[in-house]
PDB file of N, CA and C in Angstrom:
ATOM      1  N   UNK A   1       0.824  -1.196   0.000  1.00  0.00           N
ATOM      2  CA  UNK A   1       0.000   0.000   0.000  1.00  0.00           C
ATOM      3  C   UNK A   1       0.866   1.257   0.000  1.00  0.00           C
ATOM      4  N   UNK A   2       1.784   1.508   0.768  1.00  0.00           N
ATOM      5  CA  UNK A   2       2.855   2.637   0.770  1.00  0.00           C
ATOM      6  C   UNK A   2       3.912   2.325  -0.722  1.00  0.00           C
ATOM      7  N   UNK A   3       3.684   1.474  -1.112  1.00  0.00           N
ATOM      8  CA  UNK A   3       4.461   1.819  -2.465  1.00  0.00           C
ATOM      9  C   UNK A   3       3.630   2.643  -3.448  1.00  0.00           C
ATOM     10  N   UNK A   4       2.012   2.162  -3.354  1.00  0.00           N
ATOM     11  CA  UNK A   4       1.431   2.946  -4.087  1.00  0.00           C
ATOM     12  C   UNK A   4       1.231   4.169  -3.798  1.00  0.00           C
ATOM     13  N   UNK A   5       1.057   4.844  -2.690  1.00  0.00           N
ATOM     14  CA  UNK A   5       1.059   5.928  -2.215  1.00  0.00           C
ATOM     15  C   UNK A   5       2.359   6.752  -2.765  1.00  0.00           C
ATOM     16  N   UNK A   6       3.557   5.839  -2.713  1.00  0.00           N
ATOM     17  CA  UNK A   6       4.736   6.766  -3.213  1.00  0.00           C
ATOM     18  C   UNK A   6       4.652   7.446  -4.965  1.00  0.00           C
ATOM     19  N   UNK A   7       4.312   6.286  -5.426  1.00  0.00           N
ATOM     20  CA  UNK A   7       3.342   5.860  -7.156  1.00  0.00           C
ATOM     21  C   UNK A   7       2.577   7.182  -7.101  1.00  0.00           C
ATOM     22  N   UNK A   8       1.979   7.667  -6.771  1.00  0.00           N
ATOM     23  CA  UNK A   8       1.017   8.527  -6.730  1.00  0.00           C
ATOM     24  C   UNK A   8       1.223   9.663  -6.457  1.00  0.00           C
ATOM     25  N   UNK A   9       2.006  10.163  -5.412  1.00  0.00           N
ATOM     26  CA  UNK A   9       2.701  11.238  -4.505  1.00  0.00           C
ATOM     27  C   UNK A   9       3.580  11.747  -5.966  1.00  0.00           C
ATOM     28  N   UNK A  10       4.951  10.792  -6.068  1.00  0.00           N
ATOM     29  CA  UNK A  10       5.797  11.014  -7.660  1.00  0.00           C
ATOM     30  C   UNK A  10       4.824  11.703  -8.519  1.00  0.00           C
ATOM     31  N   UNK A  11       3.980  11.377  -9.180  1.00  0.00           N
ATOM     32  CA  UNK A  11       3.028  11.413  -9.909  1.00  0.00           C
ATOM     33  C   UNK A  11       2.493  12.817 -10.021  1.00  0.00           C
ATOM     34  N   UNK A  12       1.857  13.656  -8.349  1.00  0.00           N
ATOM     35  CA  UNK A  12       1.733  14.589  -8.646  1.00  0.00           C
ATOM     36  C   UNK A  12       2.588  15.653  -8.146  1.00  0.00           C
ATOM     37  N   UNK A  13       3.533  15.356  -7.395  1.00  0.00           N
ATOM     38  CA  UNK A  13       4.836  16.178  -6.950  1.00  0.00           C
ATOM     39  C   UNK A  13       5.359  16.646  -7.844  1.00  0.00           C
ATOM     40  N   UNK A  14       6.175  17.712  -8.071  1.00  0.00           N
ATOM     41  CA  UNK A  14       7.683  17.997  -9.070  1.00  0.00           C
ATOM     42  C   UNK A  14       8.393  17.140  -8.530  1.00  0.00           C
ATOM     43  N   UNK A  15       9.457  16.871  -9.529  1.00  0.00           N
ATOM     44  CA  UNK A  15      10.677  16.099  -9.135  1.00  0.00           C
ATOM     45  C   UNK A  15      11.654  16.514  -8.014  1.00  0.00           C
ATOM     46  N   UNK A  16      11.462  18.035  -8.006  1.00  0.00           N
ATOM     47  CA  UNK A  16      12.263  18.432  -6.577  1.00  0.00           C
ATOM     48  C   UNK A  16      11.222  18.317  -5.366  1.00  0.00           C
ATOM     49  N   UNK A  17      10.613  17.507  -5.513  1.00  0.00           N
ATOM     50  CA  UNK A  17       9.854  17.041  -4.232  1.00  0.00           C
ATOM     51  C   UNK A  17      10.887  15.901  -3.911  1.00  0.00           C
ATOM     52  N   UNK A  18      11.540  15.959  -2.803  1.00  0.00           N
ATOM     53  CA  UNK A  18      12.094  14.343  -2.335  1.00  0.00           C
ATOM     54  C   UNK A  18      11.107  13.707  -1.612  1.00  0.00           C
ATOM     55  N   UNK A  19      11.189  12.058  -2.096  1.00  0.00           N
ATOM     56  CA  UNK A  19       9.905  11.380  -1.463  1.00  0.00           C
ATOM     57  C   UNK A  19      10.722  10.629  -0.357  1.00  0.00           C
ATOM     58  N   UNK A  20      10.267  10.326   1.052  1.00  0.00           N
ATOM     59  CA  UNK A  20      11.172   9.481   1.282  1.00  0.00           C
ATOM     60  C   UNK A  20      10.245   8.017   1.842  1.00  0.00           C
ATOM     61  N   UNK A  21      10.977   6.791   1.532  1.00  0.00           N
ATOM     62  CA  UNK A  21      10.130   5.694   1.388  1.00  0.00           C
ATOM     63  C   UNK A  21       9.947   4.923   2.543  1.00  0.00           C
ATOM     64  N   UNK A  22       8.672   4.577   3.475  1.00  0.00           N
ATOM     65  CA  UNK A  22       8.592   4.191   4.785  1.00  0.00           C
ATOM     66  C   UNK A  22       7.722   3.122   4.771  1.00  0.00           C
ATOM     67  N   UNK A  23       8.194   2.298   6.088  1.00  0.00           N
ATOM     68  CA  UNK A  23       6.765   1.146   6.189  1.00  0.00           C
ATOM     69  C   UNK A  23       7.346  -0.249   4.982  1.00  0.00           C
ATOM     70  N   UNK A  24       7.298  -0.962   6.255  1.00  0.00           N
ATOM     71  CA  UNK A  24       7.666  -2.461   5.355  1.00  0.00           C
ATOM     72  C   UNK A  24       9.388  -2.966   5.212  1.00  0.00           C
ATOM     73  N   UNK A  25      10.318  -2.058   4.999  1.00  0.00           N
ATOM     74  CA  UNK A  25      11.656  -2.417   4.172  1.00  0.00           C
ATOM     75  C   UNK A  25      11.867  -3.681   5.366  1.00  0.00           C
ATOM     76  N   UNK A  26      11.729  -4.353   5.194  1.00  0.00           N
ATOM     77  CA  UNK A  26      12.497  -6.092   5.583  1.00  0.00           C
ATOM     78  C   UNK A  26      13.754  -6.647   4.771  1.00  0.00           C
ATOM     79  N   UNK A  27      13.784  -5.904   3.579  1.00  0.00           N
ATOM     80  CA  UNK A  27      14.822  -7.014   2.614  1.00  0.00           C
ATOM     81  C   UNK A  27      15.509  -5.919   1.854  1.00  0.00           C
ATOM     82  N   UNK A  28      16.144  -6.167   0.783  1.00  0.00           N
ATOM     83  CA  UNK A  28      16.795  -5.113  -0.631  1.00  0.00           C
ATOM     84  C   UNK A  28      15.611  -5.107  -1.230  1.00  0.00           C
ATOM     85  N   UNK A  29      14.724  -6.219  -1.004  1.00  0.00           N
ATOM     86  CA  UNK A  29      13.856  -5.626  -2.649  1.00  0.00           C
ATOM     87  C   UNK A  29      13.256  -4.974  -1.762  1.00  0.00           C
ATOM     88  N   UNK A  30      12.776  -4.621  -0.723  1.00  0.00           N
ATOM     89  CA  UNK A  30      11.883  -4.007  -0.275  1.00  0.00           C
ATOM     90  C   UNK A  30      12.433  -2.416  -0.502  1.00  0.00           C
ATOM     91  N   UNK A  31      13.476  -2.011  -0.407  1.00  0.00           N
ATOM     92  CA  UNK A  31      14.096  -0.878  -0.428  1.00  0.00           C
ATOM     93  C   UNK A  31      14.138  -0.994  -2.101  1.00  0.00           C
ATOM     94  N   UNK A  32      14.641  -1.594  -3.073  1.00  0.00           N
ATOM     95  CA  UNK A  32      14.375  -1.591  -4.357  1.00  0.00           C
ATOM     96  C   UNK A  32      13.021  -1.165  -4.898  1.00  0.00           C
ATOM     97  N   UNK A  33      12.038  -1.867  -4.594  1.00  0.00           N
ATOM     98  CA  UNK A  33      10.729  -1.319  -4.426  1.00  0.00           C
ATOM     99  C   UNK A  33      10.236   0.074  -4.146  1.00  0.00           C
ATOM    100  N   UNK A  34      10.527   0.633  -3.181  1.00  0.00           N
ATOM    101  CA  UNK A  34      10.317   1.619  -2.456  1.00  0.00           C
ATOM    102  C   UNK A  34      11.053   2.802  -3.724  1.00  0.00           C
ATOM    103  N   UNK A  35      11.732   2.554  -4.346  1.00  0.00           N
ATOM    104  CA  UNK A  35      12.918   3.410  -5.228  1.00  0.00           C
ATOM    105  C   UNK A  35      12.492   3.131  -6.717  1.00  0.00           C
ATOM    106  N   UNK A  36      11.676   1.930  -7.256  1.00  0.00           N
ATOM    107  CA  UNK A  36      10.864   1.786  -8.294  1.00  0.00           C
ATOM    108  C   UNK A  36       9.858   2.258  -8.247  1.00  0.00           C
ATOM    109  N   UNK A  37       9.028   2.368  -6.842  1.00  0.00           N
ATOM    110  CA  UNK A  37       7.963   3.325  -6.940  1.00  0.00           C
ATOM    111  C   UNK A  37       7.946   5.003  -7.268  1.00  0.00           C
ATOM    112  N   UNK A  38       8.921   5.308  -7.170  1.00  0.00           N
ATOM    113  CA  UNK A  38       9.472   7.079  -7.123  1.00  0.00           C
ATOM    114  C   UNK A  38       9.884   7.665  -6.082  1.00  0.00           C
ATOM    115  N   UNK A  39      10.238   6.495  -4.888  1.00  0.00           N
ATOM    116  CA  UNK A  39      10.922   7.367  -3.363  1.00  0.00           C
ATOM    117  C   UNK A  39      12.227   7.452  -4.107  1.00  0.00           C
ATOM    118  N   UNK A  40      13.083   8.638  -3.340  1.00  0.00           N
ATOM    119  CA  UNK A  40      14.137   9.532  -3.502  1.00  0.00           C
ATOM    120  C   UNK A  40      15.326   8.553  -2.324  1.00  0.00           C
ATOM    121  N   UNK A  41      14.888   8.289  -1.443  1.00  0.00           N
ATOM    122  CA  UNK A  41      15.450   7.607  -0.370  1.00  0.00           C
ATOM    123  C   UNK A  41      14.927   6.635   0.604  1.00  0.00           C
ATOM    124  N   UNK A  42      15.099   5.890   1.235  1.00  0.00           N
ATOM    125  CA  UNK A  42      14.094   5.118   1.819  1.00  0.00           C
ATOM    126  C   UNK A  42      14.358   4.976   3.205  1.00  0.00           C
ATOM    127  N   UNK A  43      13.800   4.759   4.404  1.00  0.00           N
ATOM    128  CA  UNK A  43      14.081   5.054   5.329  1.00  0.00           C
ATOM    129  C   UNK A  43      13.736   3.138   5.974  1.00  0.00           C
ATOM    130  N   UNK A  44      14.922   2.916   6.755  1.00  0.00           N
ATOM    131  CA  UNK A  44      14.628   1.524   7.415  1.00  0.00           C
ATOM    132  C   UNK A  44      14.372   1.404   9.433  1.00  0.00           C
ATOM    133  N   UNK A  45      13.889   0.878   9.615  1.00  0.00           N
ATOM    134  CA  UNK A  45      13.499   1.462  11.422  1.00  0.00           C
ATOM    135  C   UNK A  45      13.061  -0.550  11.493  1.00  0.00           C
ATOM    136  N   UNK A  46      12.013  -0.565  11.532  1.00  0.00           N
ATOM    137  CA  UNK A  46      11.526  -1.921  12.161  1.00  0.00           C
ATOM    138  C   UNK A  46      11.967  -3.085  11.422  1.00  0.00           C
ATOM    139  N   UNK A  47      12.132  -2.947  10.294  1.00  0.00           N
ATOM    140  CA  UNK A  47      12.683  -3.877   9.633  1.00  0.00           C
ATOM    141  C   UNK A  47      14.659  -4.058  10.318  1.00  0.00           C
ATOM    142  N   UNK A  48      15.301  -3.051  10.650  1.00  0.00           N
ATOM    143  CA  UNK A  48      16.340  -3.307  11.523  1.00  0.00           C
ATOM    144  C   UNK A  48      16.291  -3.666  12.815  1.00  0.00           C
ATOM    145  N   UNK A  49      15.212  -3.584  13.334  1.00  0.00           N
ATOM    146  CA  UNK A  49      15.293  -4.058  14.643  1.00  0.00           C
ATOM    147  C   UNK A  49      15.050  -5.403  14.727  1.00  0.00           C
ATOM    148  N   UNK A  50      13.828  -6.185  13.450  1.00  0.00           N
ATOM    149  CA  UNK A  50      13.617  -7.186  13.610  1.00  0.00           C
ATOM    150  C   UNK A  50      14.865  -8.410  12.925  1.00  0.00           C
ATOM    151  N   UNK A  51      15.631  -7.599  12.165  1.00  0.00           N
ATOM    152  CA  UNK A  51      16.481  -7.928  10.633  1.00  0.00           C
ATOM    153  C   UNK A  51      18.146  -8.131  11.389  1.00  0.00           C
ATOM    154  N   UNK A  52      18.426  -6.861  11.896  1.00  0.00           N
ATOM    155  CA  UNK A  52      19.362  -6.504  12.292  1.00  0.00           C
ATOM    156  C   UNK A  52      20.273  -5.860  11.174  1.00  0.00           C
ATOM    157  N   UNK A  53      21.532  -5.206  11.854  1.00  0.00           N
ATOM    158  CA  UNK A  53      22.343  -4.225  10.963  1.00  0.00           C
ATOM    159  C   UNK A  53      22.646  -4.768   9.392  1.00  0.00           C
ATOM    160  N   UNK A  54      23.003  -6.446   9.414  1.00  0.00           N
ATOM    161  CA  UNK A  54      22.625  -6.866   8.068  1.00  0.00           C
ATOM    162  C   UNK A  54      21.776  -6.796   7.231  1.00  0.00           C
ATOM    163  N   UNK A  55      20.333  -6.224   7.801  1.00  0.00           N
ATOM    164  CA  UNK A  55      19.758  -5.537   6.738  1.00  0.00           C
ATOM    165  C   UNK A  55      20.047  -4.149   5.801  1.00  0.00           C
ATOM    166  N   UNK A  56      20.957  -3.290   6.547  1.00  0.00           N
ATOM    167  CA  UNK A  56      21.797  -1.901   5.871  1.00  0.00           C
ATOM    168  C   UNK A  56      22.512  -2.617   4.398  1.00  0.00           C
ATOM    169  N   UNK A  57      23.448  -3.320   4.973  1.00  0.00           N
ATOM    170  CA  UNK A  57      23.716  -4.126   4.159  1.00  0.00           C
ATOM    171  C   UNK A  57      23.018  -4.786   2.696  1.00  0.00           C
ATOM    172  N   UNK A  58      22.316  -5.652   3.010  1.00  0.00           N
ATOM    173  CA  UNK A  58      21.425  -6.272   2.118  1.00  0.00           C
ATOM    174  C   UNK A  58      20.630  -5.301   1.469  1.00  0.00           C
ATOM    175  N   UNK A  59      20.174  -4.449   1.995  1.00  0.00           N
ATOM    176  CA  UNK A  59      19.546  -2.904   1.253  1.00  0.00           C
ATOM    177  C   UNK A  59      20.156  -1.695  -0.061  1.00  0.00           C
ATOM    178  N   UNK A  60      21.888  -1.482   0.995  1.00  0.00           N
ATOM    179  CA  UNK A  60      22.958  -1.186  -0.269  1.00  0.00           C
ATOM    180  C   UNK A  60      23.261  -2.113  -1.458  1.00  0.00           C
ATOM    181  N   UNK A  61      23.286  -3.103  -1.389  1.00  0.00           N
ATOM    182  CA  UNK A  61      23.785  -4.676  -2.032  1.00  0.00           C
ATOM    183  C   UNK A  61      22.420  -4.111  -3.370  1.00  0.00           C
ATOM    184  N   UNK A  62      21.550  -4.183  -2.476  1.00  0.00           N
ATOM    185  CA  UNK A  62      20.099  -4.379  -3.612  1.00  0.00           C
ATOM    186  C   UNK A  62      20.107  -2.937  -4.575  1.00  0.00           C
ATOM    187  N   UNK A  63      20.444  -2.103  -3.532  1.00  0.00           N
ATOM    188  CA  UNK A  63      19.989  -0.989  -5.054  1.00  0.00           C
ATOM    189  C   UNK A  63      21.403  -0.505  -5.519  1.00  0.00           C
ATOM    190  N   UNK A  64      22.337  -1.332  -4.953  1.00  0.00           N
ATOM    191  CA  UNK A  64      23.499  -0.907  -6.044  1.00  0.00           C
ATOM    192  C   UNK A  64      23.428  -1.612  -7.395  1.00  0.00           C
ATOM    193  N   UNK A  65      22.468  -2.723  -7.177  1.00  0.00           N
ATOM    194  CA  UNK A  65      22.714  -3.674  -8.045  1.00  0.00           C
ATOM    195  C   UNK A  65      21.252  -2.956  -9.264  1.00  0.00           C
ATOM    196  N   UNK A  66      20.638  -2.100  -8.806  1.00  0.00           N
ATOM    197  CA  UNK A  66      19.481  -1.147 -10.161  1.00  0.00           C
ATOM    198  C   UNK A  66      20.334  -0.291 -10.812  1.00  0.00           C
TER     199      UNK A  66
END
């Protein structure tokens, strides 16, 4: 649901709107996701607490690799 919201936000924002992408990131694709939808940056909180610091990791890994 917050990807579409980002989908939408992009959509009617200017591009110098920075979006930033919240809710959900558990994995890289989740942060990949979040950055295919039109977030600018993505922000990780519960998904590190439940994930741990290897999720920072696995997150850079993923969108270095778009």
């Amino acid at each position: 649901a917050s990807n579409r919201v980002i989908r939408l936000l992009r959509a009617a924002l200017p591009a110098s709107y920075p979006i930033i992408g919240v809710g959900g990131v558990m994995s890289g694709a989740d942060a990949r996701a979040k950055i295919a939808a039109g977030a600018d940056l993505v922000q990780v909180y519960t998904g590190l607490i439940y994930k741990g610091p290897a999720l920072v990791s696995d997150c850079a890994k993923a969108l270095a690799k778009r």
